[in-house]
Protein backbone atom coordinates (compact mmCIF):
# COMPACT_ATOMS: atom_id res chain seq x y z
CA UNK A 1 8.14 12.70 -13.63
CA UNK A 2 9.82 10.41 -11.49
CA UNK A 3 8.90 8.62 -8.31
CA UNK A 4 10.00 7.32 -5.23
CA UNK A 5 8.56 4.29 -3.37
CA UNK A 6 8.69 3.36 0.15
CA UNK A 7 9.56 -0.12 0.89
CA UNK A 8 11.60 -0.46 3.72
CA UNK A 9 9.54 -0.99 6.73
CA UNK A 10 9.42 -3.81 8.78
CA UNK A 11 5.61 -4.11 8.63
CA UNK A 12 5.32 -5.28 12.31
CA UNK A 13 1.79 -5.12 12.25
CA UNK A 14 1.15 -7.33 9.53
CA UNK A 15 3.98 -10.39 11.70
CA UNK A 16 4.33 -13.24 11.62
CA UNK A 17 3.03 -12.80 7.83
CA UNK A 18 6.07 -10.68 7.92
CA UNK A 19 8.10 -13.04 9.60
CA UNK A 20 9.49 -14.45 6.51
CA UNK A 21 8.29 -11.45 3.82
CA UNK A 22 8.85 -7.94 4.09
CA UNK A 23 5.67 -6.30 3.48
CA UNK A 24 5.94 -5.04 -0.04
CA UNK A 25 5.65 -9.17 -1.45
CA UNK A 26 2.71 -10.00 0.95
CA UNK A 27 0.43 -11.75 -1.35
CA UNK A 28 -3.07 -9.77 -2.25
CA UNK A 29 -5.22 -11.77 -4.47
CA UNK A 30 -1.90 -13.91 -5.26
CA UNK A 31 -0.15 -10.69 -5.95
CA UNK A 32 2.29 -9.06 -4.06
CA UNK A 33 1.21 -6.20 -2.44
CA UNK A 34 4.09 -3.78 -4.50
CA UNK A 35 2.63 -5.26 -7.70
CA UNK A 36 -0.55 -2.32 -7.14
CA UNK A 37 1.47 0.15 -6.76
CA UNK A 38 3.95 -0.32 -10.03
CA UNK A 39 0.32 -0.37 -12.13
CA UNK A 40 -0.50 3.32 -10.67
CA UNK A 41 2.37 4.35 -11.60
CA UNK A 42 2.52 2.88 -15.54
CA UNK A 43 -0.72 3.95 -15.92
CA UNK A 44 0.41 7.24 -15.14
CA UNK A 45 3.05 6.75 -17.35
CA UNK A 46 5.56 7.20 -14.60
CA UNK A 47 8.96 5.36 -15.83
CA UNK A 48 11.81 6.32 -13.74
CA UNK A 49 11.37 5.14 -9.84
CA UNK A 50 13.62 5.24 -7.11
CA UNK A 51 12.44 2.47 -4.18
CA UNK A 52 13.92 2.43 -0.67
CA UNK A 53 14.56 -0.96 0.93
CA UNK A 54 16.04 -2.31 4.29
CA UNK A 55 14.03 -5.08 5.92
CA UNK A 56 14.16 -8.37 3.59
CA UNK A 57 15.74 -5.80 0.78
CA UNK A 58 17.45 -9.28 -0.83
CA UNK A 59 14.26 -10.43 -1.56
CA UNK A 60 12.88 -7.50 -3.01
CA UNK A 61 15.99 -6.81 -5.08
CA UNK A 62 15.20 -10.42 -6.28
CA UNK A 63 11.73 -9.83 -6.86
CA UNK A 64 12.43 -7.20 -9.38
CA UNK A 65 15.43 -8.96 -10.58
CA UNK A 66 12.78 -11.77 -11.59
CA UNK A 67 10.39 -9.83 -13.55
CA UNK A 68 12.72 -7.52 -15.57
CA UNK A 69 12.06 -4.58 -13.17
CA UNK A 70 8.64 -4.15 -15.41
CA UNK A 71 9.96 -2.26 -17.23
CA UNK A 72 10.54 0.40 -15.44
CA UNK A 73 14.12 2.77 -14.90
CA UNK A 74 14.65 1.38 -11.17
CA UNK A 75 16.82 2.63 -8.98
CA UNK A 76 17.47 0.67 -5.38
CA UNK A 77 18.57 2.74 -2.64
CA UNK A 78 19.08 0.15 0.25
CA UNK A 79 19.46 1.59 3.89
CA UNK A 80 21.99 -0.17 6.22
CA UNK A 81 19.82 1.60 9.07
CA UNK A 82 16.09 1.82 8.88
CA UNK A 83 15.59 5.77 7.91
CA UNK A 84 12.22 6.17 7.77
CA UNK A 85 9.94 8.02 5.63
CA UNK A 86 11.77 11.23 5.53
CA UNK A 87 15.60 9.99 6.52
CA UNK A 88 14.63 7.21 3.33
CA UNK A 89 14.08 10.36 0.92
CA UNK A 90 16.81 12.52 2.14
CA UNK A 91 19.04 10.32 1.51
CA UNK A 92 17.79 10.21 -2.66
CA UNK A 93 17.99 13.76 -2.96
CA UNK A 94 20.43 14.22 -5.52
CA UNK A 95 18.02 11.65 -7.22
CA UNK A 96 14.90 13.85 -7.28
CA UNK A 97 16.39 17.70 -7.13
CA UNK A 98 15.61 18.33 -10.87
CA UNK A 99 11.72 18.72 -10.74
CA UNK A 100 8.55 17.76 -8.90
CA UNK A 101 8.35 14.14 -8.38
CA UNK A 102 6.02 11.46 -6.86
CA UNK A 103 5.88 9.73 -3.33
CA UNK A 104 4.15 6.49 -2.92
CA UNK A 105 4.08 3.49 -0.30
CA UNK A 106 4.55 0.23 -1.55
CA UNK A 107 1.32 -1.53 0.24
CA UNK A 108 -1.33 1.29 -1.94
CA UNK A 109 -4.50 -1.40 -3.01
CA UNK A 110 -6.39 1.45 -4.69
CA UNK A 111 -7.95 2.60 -7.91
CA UNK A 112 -6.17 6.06 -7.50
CA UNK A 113 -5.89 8.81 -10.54
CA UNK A 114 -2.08 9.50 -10.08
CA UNK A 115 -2.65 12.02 -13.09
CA UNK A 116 -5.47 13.59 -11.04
CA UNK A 117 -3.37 14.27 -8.45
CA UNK A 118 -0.58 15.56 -10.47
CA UNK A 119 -2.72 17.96 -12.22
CA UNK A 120 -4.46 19.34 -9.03
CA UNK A 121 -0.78 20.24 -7.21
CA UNK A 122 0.35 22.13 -10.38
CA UNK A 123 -3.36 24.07 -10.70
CA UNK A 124 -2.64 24.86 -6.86
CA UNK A 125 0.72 26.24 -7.40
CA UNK A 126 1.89 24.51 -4.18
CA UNK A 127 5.51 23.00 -3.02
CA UNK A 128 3.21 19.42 -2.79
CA UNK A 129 -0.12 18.01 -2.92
CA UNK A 130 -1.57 14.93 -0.80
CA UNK A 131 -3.84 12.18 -1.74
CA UNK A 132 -6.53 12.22 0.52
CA UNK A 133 -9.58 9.80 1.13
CA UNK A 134 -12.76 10.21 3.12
CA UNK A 135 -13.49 7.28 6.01
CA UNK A 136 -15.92 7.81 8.87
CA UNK A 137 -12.52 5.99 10.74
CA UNK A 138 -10.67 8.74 9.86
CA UNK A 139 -10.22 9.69 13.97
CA UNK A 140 -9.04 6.14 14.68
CA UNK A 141 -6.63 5.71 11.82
CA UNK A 142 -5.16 9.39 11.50
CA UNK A 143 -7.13 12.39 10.66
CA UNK A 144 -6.17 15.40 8.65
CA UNK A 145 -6.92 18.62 9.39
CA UNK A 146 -8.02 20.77 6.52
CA UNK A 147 -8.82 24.94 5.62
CA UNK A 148 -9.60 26.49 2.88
CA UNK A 149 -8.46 24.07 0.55
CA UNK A 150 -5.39 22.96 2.40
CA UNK A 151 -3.71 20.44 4.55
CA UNK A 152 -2.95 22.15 8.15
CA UNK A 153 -2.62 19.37 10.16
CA UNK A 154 -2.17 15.55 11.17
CA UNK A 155 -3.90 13.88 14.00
CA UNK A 156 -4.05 17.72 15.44
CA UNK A 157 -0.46 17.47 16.49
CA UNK A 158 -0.13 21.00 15.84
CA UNK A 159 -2.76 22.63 17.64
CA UNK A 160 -4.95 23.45 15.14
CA UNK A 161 -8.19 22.58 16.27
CA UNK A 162 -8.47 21.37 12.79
CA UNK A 163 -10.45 17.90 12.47
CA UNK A 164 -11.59 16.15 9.48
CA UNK A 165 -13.13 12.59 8.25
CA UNK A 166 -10.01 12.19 5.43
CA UNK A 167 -6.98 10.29 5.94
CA UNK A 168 -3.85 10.43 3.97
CA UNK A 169 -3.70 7.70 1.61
CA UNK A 170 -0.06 7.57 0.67
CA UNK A 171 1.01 8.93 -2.04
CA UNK A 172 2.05 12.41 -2.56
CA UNK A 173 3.23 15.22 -5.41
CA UNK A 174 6.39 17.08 -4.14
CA UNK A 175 8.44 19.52 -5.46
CA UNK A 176 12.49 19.61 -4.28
CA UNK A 177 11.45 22.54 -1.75
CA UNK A 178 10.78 19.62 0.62
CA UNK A 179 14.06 18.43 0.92
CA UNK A 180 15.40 21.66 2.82
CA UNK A 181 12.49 20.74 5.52
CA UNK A 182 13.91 16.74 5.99
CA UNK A 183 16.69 15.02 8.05
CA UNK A 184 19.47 13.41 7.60
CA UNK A 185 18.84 9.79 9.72
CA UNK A 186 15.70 8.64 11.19
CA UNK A 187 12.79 10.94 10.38
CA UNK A 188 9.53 11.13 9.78
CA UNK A 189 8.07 12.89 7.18
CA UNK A 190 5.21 13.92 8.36
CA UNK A 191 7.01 15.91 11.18
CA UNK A 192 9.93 17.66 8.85
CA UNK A 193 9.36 17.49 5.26
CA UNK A 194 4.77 18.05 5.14
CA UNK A 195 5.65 20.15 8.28
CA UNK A 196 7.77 22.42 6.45
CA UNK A 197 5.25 22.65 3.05
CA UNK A 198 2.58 23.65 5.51
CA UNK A 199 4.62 26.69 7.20
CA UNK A 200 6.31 27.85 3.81
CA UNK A 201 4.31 28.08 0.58
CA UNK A 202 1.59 25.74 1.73
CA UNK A 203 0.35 21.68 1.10
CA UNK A 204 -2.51 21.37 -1.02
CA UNK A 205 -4.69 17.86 -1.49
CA UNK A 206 -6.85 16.01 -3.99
CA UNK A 207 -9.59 14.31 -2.66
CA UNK A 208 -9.79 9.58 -3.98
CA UNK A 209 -13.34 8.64 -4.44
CA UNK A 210 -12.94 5.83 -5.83
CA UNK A 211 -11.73 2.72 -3.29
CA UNK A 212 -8.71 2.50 -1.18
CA UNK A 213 -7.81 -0.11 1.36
CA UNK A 214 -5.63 -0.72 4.34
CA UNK A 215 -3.22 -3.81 4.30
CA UNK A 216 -1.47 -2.61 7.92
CA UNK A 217 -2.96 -5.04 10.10
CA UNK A 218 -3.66 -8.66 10.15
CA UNK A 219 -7.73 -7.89 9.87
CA UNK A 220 -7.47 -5.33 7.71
CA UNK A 221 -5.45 -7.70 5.22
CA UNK A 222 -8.02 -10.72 5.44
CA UNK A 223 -10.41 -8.28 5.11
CA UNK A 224 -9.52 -7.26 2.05
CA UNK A 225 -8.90 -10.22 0.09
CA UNK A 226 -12.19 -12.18 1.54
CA UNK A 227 -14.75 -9.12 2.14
CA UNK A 228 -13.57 -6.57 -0.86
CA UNK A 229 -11.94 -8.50 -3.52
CA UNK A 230 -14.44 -7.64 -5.98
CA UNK A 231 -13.25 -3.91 -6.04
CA UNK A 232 -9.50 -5.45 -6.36
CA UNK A 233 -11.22 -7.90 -9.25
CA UNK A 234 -11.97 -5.13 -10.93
CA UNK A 235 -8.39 -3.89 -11.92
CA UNK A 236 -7.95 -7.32 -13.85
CA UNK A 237 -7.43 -6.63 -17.30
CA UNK A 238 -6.06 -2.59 -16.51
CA UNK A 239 -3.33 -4.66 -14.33
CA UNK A 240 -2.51 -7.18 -16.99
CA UNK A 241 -1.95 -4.40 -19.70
CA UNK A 242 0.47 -2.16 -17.25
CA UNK A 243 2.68 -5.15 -15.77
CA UNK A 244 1.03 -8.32 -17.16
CA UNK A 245 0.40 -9.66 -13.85
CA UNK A 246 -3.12 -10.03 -12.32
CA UNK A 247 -5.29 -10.24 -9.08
CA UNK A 248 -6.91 -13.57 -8.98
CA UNK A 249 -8.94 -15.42 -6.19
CA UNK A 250 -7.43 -18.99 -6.90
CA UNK A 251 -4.07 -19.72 -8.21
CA UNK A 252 -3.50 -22.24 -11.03
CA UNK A 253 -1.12 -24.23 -8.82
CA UNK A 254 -3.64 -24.95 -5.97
CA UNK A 255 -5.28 -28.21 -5.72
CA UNK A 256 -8.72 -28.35 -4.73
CA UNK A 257 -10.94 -30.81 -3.86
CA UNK A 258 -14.08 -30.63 -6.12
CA UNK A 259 -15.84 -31.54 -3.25
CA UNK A 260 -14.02 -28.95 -1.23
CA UNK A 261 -16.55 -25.71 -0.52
CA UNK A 262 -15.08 -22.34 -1.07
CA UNK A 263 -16.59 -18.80 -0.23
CA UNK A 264 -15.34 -15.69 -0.35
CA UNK A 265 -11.47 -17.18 -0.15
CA UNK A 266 -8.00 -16.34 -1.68
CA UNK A 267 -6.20 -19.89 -2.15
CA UNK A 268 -2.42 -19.24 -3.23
CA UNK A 269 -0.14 -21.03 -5.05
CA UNK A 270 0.62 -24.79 -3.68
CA UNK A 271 -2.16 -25.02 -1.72
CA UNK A 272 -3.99 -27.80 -1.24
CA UNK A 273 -7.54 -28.10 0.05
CA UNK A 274 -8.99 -31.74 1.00
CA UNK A 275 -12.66 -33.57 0.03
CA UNK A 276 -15.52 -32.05 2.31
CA UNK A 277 -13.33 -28.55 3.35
CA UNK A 278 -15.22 -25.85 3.91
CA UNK A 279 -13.35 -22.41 3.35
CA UNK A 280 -14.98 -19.14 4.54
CA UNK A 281 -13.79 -15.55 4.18
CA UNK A 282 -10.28 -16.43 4.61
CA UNK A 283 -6.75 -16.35 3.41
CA UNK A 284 -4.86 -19.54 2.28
CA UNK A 285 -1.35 -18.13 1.60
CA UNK A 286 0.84 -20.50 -0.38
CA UNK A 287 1.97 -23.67 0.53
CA UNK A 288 -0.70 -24.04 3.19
CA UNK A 289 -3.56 -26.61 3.22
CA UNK A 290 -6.91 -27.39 4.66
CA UNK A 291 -7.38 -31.06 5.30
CA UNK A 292 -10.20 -33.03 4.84
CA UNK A 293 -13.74 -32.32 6.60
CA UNK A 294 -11.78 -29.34 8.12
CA UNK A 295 -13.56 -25.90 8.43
CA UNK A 296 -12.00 -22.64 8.76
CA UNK A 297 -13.94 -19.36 9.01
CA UNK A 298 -12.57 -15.76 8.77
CA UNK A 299 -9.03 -16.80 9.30
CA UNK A 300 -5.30 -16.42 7.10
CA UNK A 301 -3.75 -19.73 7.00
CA UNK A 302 0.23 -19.54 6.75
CA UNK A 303 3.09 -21.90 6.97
CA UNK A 304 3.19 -20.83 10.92
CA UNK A 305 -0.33 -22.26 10.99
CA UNK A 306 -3.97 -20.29 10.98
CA UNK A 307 -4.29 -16.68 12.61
CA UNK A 308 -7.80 -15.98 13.11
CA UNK A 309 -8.01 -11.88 13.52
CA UNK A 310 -10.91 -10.00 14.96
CA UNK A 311 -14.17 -10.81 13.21
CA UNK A 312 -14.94 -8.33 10.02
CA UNK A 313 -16.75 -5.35 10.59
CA UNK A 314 -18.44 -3.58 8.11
CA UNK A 315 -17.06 -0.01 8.12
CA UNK A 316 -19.86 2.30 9.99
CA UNK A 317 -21.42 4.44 6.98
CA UNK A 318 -22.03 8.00 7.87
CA UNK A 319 -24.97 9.42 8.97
């Protein structure tokens, strides 16, 4: 099976982070964000990807270039204009017309069972399958609506009356049917190609259980690495045996004070962090530095200086 990954957006949410990174290289746990995706798919033993780029697509050419592209049979299809998520696989069509293949976005920071999902859109018979995952914020961020077994609608756009507590998750099993639904240019997705499934043959879903997590927005992101990095922790030694690379809390190249406190923190690479810091649920990315006596609480410090984002809330558990 082959895949295709999304990495082309400009990640607005996430600036000025993405000021100088496109979001596919933002550092999680001192590993770019992209880096959790390529492990779902090795695991799955998914070889041959095909990865859209446009903003920053230089540095994620380079990025690959750097680390032997892991491996993996990677193809680059660069946009001169943004296409978006369904203009972005139009355009790779003669790429993925010979089977059912895999869509993923390049920001996924979950445990997901890619094979799961696989197997449950070919026991469905369906043109695709979506990865779904169940949040009591499922209203705020995007809801889907579901019946009998299938995926009917998105944020009820079309009228279905249809609400639900699951979100999609990103990541998807297609089969080439989709590709008569999508547009040439700017498109979404959502609106042509899961559109089209829905009306002709159906869209099926498989249900994550396990954790999934939201790097969109500057809270969401320090949220992550200083509230959940345990779960992320947890994907160590799988992570190392896929693409040898690793989450970590503290990178070897930091400097730290032994008299510096840290709690709940991700210190990057070049950082330095003085005598008598204190360093509290919050993001050092690298290069940055926390000077002596200094305090910083719930807050990502970058080379722009510290962005302190709404304070965490623990997500409401349901009744």
């Amino acid at each position: 099976m082959k895949a295709f990954v999304l990495a082309a957006g400009y990640g607005t949410r996430l600036r000025p982070l993405t000021s100088a990174l496109p979001k596919p290289l933002i550092p999680v746990l001192n590993l770019p964000a992209i880096c959790y995706t390529l492990f779902l798919l090795k695991e799955a033993g998914i070889h041959d990807v095909i990865c859209n780029v446009h903003y920053r697509a230089a540095a994620i050419r380079e990025f690959f270039d750097r680390h032997g592209d892991f491996g993996l049979n990677l193809t680059i299809s660069e946009e001169t204009d943004i296409l978006g998520t369904g203009g972005g696989l139009k355009k790779c069509e003669h790429l993925l017309n010979d089977g059912e293949f895999l869509l993923i976005n390049s920001d996924i920071i979950a445990d997901f069972s890619l094979t799961q999902l696989i197997d449950s859109c070919r026991a469905q018979g369906t043109s695709g399958s979506l990865m779904l995952y169940r949040t009591p914020l499922a209203r705020s961020i995007g809801d889907i609506g579901i019946r009998d077994g299938m995926v009917v609608d998105f944020r009820n756009r079309r009228k279905t009356g249809r609400r639900s507590d699951f979100i999609y998750c990103g990541a998807a099993v297609l089969s080439p049917d989709i590709f008569q639904y999508l547009e040439m240019g700017f498109s979404s997705i959502v609106d042509t190609g899961f559109t089209g499934l829905i009306d002709h043959g159906g869209l099926g879903y498989w249900e994550h259980t396990g954790f999934w997590h939201d790097i969109g927005t500057l809270e969401s992101y320090r949220d992550l690495s200083a509230v959940h990095h345990r779960e992320l922790l947890s994907l160590s030694q799988r992570m190392r045996l896929m693409i040898d690379q690793q989450p970590r809390l503290i990178d070897p190249d930091a400097d730290i004070s032994p008299e510096a406190t840290l709690e709940s923190s991700v210190i990057g690479a070049g950082c330095r962090v003085g005598p008598g810091a204190v360093v509290l649920r919050s993001v050092l990315l690298p290069g940055t530095s926390v000077g002596t006596d200094e305090t910083v609480t719930d807050t990502i410090v970058c080379r722009t200086g510290p962005i302190t984002p709404s304070p965490y809330q623990p997500e409401r558990k349901q009744p």
